[in-house]
Protein backbone atom coordinates (compact mmCIF):
# COMPACT_ATOMS: atom_id res chain seq x y z
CA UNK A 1 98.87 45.47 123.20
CA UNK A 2 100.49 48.69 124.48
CA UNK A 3 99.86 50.25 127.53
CA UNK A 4 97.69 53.32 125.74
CA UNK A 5 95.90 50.79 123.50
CA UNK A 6 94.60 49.15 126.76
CA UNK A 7 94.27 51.83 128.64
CA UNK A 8 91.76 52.95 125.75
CA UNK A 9 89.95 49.42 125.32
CA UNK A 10 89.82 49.56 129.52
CA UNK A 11 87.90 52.43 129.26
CA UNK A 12 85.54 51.59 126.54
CA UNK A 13 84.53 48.32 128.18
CA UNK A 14 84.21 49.65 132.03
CA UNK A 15 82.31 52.81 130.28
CA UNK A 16 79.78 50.19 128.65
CA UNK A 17 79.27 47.80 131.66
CA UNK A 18 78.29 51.04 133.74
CA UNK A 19 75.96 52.29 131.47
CA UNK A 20 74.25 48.97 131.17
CA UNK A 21 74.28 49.48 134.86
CA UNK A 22 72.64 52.01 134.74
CA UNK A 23 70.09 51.45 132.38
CA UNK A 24 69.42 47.99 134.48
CA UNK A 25 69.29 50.58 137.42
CA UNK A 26 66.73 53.29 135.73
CA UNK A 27 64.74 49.76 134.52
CA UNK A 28 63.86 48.69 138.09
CA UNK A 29 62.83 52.25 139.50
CA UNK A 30 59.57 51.28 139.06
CA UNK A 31 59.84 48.11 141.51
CA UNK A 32 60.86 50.15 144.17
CA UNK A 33 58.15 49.90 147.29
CA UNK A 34 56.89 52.58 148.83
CA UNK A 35 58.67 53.80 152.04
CA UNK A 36 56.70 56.18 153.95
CA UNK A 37 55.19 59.05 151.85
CA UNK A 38 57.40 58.11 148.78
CA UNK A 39 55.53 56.83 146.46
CA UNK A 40 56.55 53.66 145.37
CA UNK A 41 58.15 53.33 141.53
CA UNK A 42 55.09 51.83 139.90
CA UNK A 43 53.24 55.35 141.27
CA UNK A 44 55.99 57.64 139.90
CA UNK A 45 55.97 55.66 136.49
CA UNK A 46 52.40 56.17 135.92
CA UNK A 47 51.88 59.74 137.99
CA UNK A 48 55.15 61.50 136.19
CA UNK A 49 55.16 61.30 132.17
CA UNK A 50 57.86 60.32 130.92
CA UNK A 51 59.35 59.93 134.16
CA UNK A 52 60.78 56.22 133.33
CA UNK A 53 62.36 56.76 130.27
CA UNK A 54 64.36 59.73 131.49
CA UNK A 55 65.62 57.88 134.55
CA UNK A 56 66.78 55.47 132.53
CA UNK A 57 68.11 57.15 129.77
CA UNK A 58 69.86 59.65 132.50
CA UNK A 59 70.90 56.42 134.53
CA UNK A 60 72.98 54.75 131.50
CA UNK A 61 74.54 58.17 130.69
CA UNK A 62 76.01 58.81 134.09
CA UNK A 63 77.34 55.10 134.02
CA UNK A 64 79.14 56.15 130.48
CA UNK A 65 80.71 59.63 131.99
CA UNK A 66 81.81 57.84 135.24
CA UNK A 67 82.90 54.58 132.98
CA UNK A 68 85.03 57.19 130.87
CA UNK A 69 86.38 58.96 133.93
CA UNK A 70 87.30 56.28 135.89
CA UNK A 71 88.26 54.09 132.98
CA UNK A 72 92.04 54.82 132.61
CA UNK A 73 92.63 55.29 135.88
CA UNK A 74 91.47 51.65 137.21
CA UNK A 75 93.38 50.63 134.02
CA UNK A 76 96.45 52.17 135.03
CA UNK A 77 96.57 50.52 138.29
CA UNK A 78 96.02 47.14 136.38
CA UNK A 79 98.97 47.72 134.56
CA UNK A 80 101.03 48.94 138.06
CA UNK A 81 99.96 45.59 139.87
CA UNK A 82 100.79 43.70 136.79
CA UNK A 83 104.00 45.24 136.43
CA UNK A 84 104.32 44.70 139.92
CA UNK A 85 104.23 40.83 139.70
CA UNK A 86 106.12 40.65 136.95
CA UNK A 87 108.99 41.70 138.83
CA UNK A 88 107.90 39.16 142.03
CA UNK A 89 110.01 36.18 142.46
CA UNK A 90 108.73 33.15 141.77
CA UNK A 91 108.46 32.02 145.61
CA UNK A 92 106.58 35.35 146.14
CA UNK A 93 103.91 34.87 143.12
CA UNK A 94 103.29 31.18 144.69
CA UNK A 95 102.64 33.13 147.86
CA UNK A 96 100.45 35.14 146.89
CA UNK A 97 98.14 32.42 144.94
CA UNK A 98 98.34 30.42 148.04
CA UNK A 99 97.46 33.41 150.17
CA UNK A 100 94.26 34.37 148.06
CA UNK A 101 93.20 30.54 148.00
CA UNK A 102 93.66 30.42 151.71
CA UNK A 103 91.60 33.79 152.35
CA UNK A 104 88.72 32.97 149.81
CA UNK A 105 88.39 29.85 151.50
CA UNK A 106 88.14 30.72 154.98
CA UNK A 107 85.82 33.72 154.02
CA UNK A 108 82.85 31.20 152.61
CA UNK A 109 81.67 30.22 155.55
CA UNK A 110 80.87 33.69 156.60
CA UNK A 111 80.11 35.20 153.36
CA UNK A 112 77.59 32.23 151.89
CA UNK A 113 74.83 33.65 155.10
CA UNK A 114 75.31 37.27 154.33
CA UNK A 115 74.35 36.86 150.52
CA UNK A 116 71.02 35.94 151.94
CA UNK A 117 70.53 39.22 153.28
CA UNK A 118 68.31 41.51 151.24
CA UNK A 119 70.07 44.81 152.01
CA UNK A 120 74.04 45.09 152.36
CA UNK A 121 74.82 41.79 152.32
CA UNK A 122 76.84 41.33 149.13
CA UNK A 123 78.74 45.01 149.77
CA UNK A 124 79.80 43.37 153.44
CA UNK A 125 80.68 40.20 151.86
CA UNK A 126 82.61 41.21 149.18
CA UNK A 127 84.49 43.21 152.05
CA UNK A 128 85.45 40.12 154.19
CA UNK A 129 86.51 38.29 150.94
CA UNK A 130 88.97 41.08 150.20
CA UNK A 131 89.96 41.32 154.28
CA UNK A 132 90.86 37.40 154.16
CA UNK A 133 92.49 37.48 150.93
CA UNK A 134 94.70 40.40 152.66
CA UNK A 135 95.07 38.11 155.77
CA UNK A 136 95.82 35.12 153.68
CA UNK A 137 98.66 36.47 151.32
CA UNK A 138 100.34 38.03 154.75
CA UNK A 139 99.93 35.04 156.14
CA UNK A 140 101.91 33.39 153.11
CA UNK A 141 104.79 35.51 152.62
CA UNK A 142 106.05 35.41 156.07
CA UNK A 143 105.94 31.96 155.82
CA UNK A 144 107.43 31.53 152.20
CA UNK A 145 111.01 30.46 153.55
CA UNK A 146 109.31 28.37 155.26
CA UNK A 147 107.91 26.27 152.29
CA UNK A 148 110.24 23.44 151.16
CA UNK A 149 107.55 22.90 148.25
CA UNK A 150 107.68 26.74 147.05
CA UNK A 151 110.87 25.91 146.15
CA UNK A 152 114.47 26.98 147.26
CA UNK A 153 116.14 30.36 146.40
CA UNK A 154 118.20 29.87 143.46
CA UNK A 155 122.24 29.95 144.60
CA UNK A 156 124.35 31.93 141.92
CA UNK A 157 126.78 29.82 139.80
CA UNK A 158 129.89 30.70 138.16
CA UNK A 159 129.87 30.53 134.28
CA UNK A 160 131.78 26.82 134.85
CA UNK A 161 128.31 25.85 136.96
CA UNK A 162 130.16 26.02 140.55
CA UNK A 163 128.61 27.28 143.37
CA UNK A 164 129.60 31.07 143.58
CA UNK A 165 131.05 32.46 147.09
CA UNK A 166 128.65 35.89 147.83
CA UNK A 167 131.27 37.08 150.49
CA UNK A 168 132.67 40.36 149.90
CA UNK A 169 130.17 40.71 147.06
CA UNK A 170 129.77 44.42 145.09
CA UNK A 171 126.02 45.36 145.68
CA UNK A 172 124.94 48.15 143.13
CA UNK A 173 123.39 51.57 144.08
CA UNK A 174 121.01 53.06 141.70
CA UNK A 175 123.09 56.20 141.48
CA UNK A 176 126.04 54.10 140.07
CA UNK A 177 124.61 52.07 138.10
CA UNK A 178 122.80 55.42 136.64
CA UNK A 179 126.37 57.31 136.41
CA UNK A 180 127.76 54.74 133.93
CA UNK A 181 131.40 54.71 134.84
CA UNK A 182 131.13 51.27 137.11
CA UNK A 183 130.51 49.42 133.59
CA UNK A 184 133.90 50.90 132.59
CA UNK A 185 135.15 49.68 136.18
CA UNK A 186 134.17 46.73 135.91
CA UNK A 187 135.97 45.98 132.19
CA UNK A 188 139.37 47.51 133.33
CA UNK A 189 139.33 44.02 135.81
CA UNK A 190 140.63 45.91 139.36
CA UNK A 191 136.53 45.19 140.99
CA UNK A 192 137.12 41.95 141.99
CA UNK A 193 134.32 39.05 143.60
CA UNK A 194 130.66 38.84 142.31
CA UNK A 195 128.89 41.85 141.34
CA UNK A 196 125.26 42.21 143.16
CA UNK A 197 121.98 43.93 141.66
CA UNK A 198 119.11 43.94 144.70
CA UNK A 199 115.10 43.51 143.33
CA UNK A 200 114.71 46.62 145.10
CA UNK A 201 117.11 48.79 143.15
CA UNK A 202 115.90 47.10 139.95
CA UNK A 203 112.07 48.34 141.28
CA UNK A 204 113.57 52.14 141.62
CA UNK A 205 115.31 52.09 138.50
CA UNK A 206 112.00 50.90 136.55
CA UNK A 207 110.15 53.55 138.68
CA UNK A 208 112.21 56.56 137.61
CA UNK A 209 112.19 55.11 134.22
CA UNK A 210 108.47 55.36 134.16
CA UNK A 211 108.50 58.72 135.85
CA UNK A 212 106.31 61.45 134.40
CA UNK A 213 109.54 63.84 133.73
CA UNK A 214 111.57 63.41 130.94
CA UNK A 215 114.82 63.84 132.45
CA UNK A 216 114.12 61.29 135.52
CA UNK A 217 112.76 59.14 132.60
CA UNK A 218 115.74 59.21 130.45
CA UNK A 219 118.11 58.88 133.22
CA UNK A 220 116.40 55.38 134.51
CA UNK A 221 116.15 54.75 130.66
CA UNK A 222 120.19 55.05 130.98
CA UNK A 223 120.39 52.71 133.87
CA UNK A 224 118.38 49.74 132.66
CA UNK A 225 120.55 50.53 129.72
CA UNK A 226 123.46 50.20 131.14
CA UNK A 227 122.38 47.21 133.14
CA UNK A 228 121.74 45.03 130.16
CA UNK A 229 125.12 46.09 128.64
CA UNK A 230 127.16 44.49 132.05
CA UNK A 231 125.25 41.71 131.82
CA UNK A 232 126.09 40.91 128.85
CA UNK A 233 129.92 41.21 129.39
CA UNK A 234 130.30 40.47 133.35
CA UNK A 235 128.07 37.73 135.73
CA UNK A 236 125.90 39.62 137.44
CA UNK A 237 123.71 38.50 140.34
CA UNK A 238 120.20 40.21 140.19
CA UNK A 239 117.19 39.47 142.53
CA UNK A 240 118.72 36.26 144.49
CA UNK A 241 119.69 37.53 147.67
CA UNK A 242 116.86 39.74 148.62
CA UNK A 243 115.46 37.18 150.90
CA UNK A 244 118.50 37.51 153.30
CA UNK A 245 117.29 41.27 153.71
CA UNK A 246 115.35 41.59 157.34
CA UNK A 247 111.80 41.18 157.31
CA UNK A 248 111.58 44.54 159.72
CA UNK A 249 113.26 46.58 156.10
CA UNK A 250 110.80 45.59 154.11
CA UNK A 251 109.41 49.09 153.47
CA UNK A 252 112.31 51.05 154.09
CA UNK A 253 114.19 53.44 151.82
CA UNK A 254 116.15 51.60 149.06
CA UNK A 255 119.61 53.41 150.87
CA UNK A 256 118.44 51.98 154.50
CA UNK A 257 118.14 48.56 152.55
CA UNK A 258 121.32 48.52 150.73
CA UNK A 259 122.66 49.18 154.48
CA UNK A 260 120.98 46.23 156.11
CA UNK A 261 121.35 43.82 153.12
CA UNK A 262 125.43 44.61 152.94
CA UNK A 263 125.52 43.95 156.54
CA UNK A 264 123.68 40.71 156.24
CA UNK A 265 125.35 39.45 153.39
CA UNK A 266 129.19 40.76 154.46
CA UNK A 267 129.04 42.79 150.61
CA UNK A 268 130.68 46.16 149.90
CA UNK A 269 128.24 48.97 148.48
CA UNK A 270 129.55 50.67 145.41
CA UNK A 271 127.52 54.02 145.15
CA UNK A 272 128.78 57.41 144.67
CA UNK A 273 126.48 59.16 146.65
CA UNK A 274 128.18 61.21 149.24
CA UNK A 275 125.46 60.80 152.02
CA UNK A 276 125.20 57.33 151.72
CA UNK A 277 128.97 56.50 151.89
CA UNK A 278 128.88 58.08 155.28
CA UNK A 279 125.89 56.33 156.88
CA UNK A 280 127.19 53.21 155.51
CA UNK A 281 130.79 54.02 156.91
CA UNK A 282 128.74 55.06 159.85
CA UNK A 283 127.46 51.18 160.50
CA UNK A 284 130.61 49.32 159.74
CA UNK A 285 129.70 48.72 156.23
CA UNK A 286 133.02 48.89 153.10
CA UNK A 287 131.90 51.62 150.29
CA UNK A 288 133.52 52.11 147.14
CA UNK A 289 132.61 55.23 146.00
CA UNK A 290 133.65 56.02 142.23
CA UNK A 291 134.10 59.58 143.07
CA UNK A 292 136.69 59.13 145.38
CA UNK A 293 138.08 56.67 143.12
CA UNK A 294 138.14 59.13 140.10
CA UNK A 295 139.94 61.76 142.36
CA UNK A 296 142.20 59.30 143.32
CA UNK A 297 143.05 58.38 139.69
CA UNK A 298 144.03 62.11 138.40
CA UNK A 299 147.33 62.77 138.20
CA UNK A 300 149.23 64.16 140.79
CA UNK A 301 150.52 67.58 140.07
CA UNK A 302 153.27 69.67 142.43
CA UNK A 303 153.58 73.20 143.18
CA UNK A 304 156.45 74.29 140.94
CA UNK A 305 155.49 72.27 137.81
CA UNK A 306 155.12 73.33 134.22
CA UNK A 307 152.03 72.10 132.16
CA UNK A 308 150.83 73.36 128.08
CA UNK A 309 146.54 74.78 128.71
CA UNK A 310 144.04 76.46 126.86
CA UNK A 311 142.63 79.35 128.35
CA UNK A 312 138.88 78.63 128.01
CA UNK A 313 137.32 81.40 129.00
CA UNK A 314 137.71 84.21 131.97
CA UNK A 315 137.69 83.33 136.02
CA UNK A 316 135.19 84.90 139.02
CA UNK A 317 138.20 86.99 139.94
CA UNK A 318 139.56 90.03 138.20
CA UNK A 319 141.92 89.17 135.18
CA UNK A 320 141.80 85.30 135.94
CA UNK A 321 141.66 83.07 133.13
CA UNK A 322 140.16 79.55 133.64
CA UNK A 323 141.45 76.01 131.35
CA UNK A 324 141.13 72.32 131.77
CA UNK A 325 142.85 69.11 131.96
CA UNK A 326 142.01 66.08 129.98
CA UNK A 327 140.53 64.69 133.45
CA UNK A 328 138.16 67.51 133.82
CA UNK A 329 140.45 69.24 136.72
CA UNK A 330 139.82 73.12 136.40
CA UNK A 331 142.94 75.31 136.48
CA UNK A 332 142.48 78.61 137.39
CA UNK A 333 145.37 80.83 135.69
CA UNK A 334 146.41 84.33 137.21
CA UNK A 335 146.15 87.62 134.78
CA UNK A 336 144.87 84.65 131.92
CA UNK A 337 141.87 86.65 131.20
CA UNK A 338 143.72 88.74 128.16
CA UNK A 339 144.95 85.11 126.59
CA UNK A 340 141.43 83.50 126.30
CA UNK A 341 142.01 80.97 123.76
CA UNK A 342 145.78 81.23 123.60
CA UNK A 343 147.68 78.07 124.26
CA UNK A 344 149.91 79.20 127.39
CA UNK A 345 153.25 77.16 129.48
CA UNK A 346 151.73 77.82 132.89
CA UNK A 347 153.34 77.02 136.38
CA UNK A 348 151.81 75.46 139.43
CA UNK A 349 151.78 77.29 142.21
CA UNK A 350 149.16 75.48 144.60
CA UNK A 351 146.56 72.76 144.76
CA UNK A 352 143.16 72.67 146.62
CA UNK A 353 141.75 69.47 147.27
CA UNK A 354 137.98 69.80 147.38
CA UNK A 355 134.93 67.28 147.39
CA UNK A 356 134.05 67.80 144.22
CA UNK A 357 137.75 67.44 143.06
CA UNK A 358 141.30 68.69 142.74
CA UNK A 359 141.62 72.50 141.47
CA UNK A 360 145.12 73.71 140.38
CA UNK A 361 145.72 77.64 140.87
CA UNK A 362 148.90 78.67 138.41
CA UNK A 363 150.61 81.63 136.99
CA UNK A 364 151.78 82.45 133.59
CA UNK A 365 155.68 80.93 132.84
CA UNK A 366 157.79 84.14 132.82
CA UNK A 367 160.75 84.93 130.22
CA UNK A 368 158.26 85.99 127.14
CA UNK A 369 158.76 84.29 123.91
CA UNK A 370 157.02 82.99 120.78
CA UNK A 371 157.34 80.28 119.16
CA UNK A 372 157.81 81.16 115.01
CA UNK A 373 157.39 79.68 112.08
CA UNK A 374 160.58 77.15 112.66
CA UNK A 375 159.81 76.18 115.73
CA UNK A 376 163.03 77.71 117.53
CA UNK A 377 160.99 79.86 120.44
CA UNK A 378 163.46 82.53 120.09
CA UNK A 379 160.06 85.46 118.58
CA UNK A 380 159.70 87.92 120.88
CA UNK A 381 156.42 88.71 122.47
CA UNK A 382 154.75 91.17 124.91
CA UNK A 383 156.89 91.48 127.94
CA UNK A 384 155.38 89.23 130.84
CA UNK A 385 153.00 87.39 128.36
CA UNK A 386 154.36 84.00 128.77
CA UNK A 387 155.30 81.67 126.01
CA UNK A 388 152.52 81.77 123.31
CA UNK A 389 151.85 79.00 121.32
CA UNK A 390 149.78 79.83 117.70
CA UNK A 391 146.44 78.28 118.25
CA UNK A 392 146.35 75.96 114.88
């Protein structure tokens, strides 16, 4: 069944076990005693006419409006919690069942006496049920390590069925894992040691891929995408070290986590998120960013040097002319504006290294020529032009 098909069925069936709620409701208004000068039910039943019927009737439709109302929304957090222990571990589902036996349990002795009360008795013990269940499933999953019979945490294995070392191990960030280029990383063979997916980035990823807006949804779409792709080609680790995270970072930000789980584990963080390299860097922890090694990986270029562009399109400042590398690098061309979407020798004159990148400032090759028909570059051209190349 999908999600919308229950959500629908949800609401028909909580709708329909309100209004018979209600109707059972309206049908006992006329057992109610009389409390001071209110008449009692049996009074207003006879005194009114057709006072009973309408209460009833009026009853059950309120219970089918408030069933239809609050229908898909209880319904929607059904499907949250169950989504929610579907991604548990198995030691933490077997916590949690022990946790609500233990709490039911210990709540019968208290609850059994209140039932016997005539007014508020089952409200306050349904209450204590749900505050020992709480207790109990606390109680159980700071104990779960605890538990030889939960069972032990699964230790990764190589694909030959050794034991697999976790030191210097390559935990995932969700922005990198989003970005894509890690998978391509990963194949060229230079990321070396086990590569490490936390629960907790798996639980953002899934999150943003059930967001409300399209492009958050289609970017954690990517991710989970991508994920399934390296796991098919490359061993990844998912989910098996999140007990070593600190019990105190629980509900911390996934970045904060990734921090304290690196530390704990001795792993590197690959991310490419610039604020999170530096707290990291900040607390002794190794980052691989993929930014830095993208910048890293374009090719060096000198003042002085001659390179073939394409004048894209026209600069911020007056009678630049802007083109691109294969890499992406932006070259910013002086007096290029006039040969937008000319192919143009250019020479480097200097190189800013910025965050974002490496941007190459250059100037038009002097001695004016075109190349014609032959290929001999002895045409003449517009003095100061540049060598022109035909744009085929």
């Amino acid at each position: 069944m999908t999600i919308r098909g229950f959500k629908q069925f949800f609401s028909v069936i909580f709708a329909l076990i309100l209004a018979g709620l209600g109707f059972s409701l309206g049908y006992s208004v006329k057992n109610l005693p009389q409390i001071g000068s209110i008449p009692s039910g049996e009074d207003l039943v006879r005194g009114i006419p057709g006072y009973y019927p309408s209460v009833v009737g009026a009853l059950a439709v309120l219970g089918v409006l408030v069933g239809s109302i609050l229908g898909p929304k209880i319904a929607l957090r059904i499907i949250s919690a169950g989504n929610a222990i579907e991604r548990m571990s198995t030691r933490d589902k077997v916590a949690v069942g022990m946790g609500t036996f233990v709490g039911v349990v210990c709540s019968l002795p208290f609850v059994i006496p209140l039932l016997r009360v005539p007014y508020g008795g089952f409200p306050l013990g349904v209450l204590l049920v749900i505050i020992f269940v709480y207790l109990g499933i606390r109680a159980t999953m700071s104990m779960k390590n605890e538990f030889r019979f939960i069972g032990t945490t699964p230790v990764p294995v190589d694909a030959d069925g050794s034991e697999m070392s976790m030191e210097h191990a390559k935990i995932l960030d969700t922005n990198v894992i989003i970005d894509g280029r890690i998978a391509d990383v990963c194949r060229t063979g230079f990321m070396e040691g086990p590569i490490y997916v936390p629960g907790f980035v798996l639980d953002e990823l899934q999150h943003i891929a059930d967001s409300s807006d399209s492009l958050k949804r289609a970017r954690g779409r990517r991710g989970l995408d991508i994920l399934n792709a390296m796991q098919k080609e490359f061993p990844l680790v998912v989910r098996s070290l999140d007990n070593k995270l600190p019990s105190d970072a629980r509900n911390d930000e996934v970045d904060t986590k990734l921090v304290k789980l690196a530390k704990k584990i001795g792993g590197h963080i690959v991310t490419n998120d610039f604020n999170l390299n530096k707290v990291a860097a900040l607390q002794g922890v190794t980052v691989l960013n993929v930014n830095e090694l993208a910048n890293a990986l374009k090719p060096v270029v000198l003042p002085g040097e001659e390179m073939p562009v394409t004048v894209i399109k026209e600069g911020k400042e007056q009678n630049q002319g802007v083109a691109y590398l294969d890499d992406g690098t932006m070259i910013v061309i002086e007096d290029g504006r006039r040969h937008i979407g000319e192919h143009l020798a250019v020479v480097v004159t200097s190189v800013l290294q910025t965050v974002a990148g490496k941007m190459i400032f250059a100037r038009i090759k002097g001695g004016a020529y075109e190349e014609d028909e032959g290929g001999n570059g002895s045409g003449r051209g517009r003095p100061g032009s540049g060598p022109r190349f035909k744009v085929r």
